[in-house]
Protein backbone atom coordinates (compact mmCIF):
# COMPACT_ATOMS: atom_id res chain seq x y z
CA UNK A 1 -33.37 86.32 -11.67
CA UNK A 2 -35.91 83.50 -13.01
CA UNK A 3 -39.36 83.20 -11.63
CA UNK A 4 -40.42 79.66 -10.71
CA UNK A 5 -43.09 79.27 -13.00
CA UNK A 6 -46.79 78.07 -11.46
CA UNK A 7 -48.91 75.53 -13.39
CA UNK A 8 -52.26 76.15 -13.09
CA UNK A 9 -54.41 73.19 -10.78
CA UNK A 10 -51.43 71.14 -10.41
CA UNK A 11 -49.81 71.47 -6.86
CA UNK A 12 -47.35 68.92 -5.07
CA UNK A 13 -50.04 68.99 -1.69
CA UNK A 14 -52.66 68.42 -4.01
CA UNK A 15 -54.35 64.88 -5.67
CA UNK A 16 -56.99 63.28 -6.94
CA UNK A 17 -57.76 60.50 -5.19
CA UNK A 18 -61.27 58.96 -6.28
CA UNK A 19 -62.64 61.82 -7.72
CA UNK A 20 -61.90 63.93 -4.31
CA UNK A 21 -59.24 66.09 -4.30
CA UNK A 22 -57.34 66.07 -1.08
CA UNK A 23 -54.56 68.72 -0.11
CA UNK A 24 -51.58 67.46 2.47
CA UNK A 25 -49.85 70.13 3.90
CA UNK A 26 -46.16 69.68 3.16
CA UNK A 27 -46.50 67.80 0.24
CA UNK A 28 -48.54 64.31 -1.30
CA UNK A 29 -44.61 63.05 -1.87
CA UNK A 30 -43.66 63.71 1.53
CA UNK A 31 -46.85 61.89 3.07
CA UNK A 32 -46.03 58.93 0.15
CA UNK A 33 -42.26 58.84 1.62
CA UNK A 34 -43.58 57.89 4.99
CA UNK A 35 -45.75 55.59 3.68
CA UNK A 36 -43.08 53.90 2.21
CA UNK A 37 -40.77 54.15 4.84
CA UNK A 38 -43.78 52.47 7.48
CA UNK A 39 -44.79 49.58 4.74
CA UNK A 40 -40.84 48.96 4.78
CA UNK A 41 -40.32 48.62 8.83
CA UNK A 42 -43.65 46.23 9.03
CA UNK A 43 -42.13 44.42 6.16
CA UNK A 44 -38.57 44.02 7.88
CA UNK A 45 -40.41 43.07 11.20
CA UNK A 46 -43.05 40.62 9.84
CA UNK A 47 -40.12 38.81 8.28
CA UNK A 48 -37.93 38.63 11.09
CA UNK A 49 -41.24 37.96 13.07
CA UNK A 50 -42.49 35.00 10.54
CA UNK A 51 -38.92 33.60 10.64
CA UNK A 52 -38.64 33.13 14.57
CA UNK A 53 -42.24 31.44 14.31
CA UNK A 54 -40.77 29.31 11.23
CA UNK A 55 -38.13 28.22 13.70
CA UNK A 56 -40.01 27.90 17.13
CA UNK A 57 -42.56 25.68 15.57
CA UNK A 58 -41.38 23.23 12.79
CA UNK A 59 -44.63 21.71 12.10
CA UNK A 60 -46.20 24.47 10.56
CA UNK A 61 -43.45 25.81 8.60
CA UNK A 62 -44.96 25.34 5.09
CA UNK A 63 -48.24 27.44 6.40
CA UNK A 64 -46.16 30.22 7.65
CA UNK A 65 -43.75 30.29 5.05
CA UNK A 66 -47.13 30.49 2.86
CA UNK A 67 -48.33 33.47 5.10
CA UNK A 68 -44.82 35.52 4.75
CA UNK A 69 -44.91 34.53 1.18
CA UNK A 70 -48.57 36.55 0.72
CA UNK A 71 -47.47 39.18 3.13
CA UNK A 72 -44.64 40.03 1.93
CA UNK A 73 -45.99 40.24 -1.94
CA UNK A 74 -48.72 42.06 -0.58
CA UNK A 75 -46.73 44.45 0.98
CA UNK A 76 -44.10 44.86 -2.03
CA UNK A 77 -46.90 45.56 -4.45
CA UNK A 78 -48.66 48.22 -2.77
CA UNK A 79 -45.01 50.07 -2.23
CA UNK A 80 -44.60 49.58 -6.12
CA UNK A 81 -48.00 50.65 -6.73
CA UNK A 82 -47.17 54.20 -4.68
CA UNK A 83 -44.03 54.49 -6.21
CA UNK A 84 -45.23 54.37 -9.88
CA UNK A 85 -48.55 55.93 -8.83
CA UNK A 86 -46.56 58.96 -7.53
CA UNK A 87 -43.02 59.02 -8.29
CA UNK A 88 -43.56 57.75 -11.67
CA UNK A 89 -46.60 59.61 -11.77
CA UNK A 90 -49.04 56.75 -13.30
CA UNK A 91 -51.74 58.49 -12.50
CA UNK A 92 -51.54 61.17 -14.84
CA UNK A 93 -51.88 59.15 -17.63
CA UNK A 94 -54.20 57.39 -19.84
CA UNK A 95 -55.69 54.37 -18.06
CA UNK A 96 -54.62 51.81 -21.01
CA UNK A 97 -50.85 52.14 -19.14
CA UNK A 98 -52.23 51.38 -16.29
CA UNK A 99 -53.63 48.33 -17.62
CA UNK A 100 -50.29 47.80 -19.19
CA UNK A 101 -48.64 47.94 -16.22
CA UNK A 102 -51.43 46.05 -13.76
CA UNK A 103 -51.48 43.00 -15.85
CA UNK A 104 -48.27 41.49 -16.05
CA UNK A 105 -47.99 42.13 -12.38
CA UNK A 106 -51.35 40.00 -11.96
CA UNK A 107 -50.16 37.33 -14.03
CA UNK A 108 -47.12 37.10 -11.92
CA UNK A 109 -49.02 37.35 -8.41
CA UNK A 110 -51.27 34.13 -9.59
CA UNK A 111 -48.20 32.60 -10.71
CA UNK A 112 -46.86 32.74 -7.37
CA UNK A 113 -49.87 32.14 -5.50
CA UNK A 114 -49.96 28.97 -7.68
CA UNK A 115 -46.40 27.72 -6.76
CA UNK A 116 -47.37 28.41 -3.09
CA UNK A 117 -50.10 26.06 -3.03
CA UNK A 118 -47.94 23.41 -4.61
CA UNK A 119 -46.30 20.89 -1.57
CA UNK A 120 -42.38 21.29 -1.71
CA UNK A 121 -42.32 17.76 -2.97
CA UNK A 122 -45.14 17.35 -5.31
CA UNK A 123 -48.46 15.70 -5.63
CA UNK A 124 -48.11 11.97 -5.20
CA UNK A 125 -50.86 9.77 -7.09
């Protein structure tokens, strides 16, 4: 029968985290399942939440279609960010994939932020 083999320093309940290394009983990738699976039910129910208030009060539909826009990026990049942090594991390699990585996704968050701030119909002069 095969022994599971046992790399040295590198456990699943252990990470470094800015330079501390914290242990989670039961595993990092459980505790970064439920993290996912929280940021996804406050996603679902700010949506739902944001779209009743879009409804109840016409007037300020552009503003709160603004603020479900940003909250719902926000929350979409820090689940992507824990996912290729952990799953992925980003964070075992050399920081120039990081940057890789990071800056496309920064290009496309001002890109959207941009469009956001631009009135469905256009700037009239």
């Amino acid at each position: 029968m095969a022994e599971a083999t046992h790399h040295e320093g590198h456990h699943s309940n252990t990470v470094h985290l800015l330079r501390r290394e914290i242990t989670v009983e039961g595993g990092i990738y459980t505790v970064v399942f439920a993290a996912l699976a929280v940021l996804t039910v406050i996603e679902v129910l700010s949506a739902e939440f944001l779209k009743g208030a879009i409804h109840d009060i016409p007037s300020a539909a552009a503003t709160l279609q603004a603020i479900k826009a940003i909250i719902l990026l926000g929350i979409a990049i820090i689940k992507s960010s824990l996912v290729i942090w952990f799953y992925m594991h980003l964070r075992e390699e050399k920081p120039l994939i990081a940057i890789v990585i990071l800056l496309p996704l920064l290009i496309a968050t001002q890109s959207i932020m941009y469009l956001l701030a631009i009135p469905p119909l256009g700037y009239s002069v």
